[in-house]
C-alpha atoms as a PDB file:
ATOM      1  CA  UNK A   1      -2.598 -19.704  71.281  1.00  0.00           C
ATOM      2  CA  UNK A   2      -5.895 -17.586  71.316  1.00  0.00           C
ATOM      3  CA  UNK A   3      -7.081 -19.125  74.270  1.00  0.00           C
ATOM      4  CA  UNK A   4      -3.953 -18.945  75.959  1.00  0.00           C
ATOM      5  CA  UNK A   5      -4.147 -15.012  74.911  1.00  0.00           C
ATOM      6  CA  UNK A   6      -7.664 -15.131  76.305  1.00  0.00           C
ATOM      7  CA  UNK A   7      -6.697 -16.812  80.000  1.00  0.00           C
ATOM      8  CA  UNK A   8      -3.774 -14.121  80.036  1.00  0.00           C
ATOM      9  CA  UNK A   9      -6.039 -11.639  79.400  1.00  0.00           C
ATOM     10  CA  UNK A  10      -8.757 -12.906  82.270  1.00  0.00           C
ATOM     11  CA  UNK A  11      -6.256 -13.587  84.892  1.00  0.00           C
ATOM     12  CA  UNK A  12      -4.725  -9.857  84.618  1.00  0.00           C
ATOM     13  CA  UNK A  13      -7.885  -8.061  85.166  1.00  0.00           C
ATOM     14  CA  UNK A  14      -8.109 -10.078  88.088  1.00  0.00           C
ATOM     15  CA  UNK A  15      -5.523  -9.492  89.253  1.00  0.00           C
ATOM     16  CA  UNK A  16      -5.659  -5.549  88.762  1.00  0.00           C
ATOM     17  CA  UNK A  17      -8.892  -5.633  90.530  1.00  0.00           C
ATOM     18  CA  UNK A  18      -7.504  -7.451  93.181  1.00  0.00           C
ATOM     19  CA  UNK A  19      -3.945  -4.826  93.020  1.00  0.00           C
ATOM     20  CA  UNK A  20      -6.501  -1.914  93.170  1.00  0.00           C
ATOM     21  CA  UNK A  21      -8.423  -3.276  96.046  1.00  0.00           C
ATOM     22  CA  UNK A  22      -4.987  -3.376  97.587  1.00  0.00           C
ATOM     23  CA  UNK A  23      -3.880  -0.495  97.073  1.00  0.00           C
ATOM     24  CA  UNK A  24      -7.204   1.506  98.230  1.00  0.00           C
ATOM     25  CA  UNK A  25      -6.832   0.169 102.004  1.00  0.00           C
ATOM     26  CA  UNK A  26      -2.857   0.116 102.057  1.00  0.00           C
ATOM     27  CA  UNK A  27      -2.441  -3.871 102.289  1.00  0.00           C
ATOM     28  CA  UNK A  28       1.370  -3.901 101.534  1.00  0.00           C
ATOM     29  CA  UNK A  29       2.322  -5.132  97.967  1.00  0.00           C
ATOM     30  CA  UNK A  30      -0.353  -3.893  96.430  1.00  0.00           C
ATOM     31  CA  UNK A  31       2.105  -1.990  93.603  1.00  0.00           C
ATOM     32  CA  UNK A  32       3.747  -5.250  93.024  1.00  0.00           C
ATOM     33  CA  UNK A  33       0.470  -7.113  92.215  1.00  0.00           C
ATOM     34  CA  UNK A  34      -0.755  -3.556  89.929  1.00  0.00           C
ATOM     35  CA  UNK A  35       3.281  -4.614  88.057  1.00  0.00           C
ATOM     36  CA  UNK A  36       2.458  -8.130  87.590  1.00  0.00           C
ATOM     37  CA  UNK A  37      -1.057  -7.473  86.023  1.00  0.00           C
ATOM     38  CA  UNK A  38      -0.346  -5.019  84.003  1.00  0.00           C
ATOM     39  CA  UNK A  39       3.221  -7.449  82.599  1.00  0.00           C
ATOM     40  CA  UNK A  40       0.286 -10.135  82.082  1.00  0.00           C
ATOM     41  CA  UNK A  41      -1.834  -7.270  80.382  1.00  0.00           C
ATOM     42  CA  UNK A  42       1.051  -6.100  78.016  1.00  0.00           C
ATOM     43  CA  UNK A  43       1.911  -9.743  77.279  1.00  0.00           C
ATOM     44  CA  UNK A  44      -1.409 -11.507  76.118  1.00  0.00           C
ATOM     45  CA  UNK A  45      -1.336  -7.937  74.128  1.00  0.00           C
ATOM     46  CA  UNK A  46       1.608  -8.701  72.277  1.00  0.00           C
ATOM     47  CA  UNK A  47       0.166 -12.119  71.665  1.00  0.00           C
ATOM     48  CA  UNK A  48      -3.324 -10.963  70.576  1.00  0.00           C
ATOM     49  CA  UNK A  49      -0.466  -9.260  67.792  1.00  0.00           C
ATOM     50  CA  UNK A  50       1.306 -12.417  66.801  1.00  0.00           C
ATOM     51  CA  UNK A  51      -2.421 -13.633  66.010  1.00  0.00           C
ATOM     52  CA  UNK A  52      -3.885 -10.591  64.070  1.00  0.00           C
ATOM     53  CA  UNK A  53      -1.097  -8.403  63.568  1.00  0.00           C
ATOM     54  CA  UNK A  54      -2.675  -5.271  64.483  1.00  0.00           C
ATOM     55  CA  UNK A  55      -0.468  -2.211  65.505  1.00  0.00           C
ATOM     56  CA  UNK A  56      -3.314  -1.411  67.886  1.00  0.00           C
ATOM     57  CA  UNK A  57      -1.935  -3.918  70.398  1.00  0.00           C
ATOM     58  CA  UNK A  58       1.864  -2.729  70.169  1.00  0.00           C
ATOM     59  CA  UNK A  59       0.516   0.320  71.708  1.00  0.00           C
ATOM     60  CA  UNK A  60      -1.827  -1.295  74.081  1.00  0.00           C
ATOM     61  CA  UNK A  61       1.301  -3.011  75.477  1.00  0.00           C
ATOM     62  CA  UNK A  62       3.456   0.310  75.376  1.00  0.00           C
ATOM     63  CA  UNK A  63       0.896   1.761  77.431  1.00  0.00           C
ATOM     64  CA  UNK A  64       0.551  -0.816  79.890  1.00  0.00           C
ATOM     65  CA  UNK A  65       4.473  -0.759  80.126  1.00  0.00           C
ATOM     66  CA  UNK A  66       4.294   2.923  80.972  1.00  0.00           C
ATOM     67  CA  UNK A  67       2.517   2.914  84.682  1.00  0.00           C
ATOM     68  CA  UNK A  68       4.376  -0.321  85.546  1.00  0.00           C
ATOM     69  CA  UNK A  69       7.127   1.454  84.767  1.00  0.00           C
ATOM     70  CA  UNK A  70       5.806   4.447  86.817  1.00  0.00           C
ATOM     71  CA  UNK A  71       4.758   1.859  89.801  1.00  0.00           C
ATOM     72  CA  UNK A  72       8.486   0.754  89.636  1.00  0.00           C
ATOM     73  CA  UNK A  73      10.128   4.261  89.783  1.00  0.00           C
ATOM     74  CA  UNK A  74       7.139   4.849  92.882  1.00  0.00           C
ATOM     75  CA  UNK A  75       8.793   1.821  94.725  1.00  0.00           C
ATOM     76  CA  UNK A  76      12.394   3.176  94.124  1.00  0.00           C
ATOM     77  CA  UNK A  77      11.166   6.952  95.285  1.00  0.00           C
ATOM     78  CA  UNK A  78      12.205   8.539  91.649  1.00  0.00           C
ATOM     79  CA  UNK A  79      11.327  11.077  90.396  1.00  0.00           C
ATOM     80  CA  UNK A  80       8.610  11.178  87.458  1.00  0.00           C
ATOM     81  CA  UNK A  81       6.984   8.401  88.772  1.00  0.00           C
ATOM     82  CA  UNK A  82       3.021  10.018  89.154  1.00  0.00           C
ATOM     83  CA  UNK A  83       4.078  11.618  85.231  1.00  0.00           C
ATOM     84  CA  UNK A  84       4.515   8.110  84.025  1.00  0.00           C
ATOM     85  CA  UNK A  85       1.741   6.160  85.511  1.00  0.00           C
ATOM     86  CA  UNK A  86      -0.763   9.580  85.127  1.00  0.00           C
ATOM     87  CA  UNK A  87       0.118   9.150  81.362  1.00  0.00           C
ATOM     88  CA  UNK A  88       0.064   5.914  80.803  1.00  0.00           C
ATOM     89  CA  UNK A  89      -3.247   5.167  82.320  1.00  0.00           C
ATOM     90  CA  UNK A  90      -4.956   8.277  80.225  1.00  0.00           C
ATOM     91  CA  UNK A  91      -3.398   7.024  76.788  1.00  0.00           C
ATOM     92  CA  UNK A  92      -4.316   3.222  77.520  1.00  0.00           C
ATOM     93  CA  UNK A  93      -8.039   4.707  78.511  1.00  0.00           C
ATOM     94  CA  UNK A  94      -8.643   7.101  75.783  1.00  0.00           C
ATOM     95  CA  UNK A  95      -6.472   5.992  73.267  1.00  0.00           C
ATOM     96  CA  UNK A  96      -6.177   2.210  72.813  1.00  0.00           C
ATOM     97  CA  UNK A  97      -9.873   1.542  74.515  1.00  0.00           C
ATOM     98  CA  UNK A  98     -11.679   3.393  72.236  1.00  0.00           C
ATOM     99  CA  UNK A  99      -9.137   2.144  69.080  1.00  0.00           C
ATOM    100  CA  UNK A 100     -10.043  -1.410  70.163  1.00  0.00           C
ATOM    101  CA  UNK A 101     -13.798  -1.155  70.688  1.00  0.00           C
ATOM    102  CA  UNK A 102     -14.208   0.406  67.385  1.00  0.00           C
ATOM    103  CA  UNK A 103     -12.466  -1.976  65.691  1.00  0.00           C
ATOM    104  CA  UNK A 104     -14.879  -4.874  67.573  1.00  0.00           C
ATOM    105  CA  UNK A 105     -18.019  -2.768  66.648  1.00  0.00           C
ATOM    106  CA  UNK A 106     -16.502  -2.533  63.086  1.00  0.00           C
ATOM    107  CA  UNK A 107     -16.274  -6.645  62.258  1.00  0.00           C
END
């Protein structure tokens, strides 16, 4: 299961390098790639929980939920969209990064 978290984990950085790349010289579904890394982001999260069952990965997940969510409403032209993915990517940077690196450093 942890290596199966690990690939998850691997292929979704990937593939939101590749989803940024996109996006930066407006190659069409670049917002659908950004959705599908950050589901594979949020889900090897959730997993990385079943194994230690740390809360610090619930909210690693929630906040990678929150800009796909945003990159959905963006597609659909809703409003709130920029709020959502704006928020989501400041609480995932400098909230769960620094949560999870200090818990590395600390074991």
């Amino acid at each position: 299961m942890r290596k199966t978290a690990f690939a998850s984990s691997a292929i979704s950085i990937m593939t939101l390098i590749v989803g940024l790349l996109f996006l930066v010289h407006d190659i069409p579904f670049s917002n659908h790639i950004l959705v599908l890394s950050l589901f594979l982001l949020a889900a090897s999260l959730i997993v990385f929980y079943s194994i230690d069952k740390r809360y610090m990965y619930i909210a690693g997940a929630i906040f990678c939920l929150l800009p796909m969510v945003g990159l959905m409403f963006r597609q659909l032209s809703l409003a709130g969209a920029d709020f959502l993915i704006t928020i989501g990517l400041f609480l995932f940077a400098l909230a769960f990064i620094p949560w999870f690196a200090f818990k590395c450093y600390k074991e």
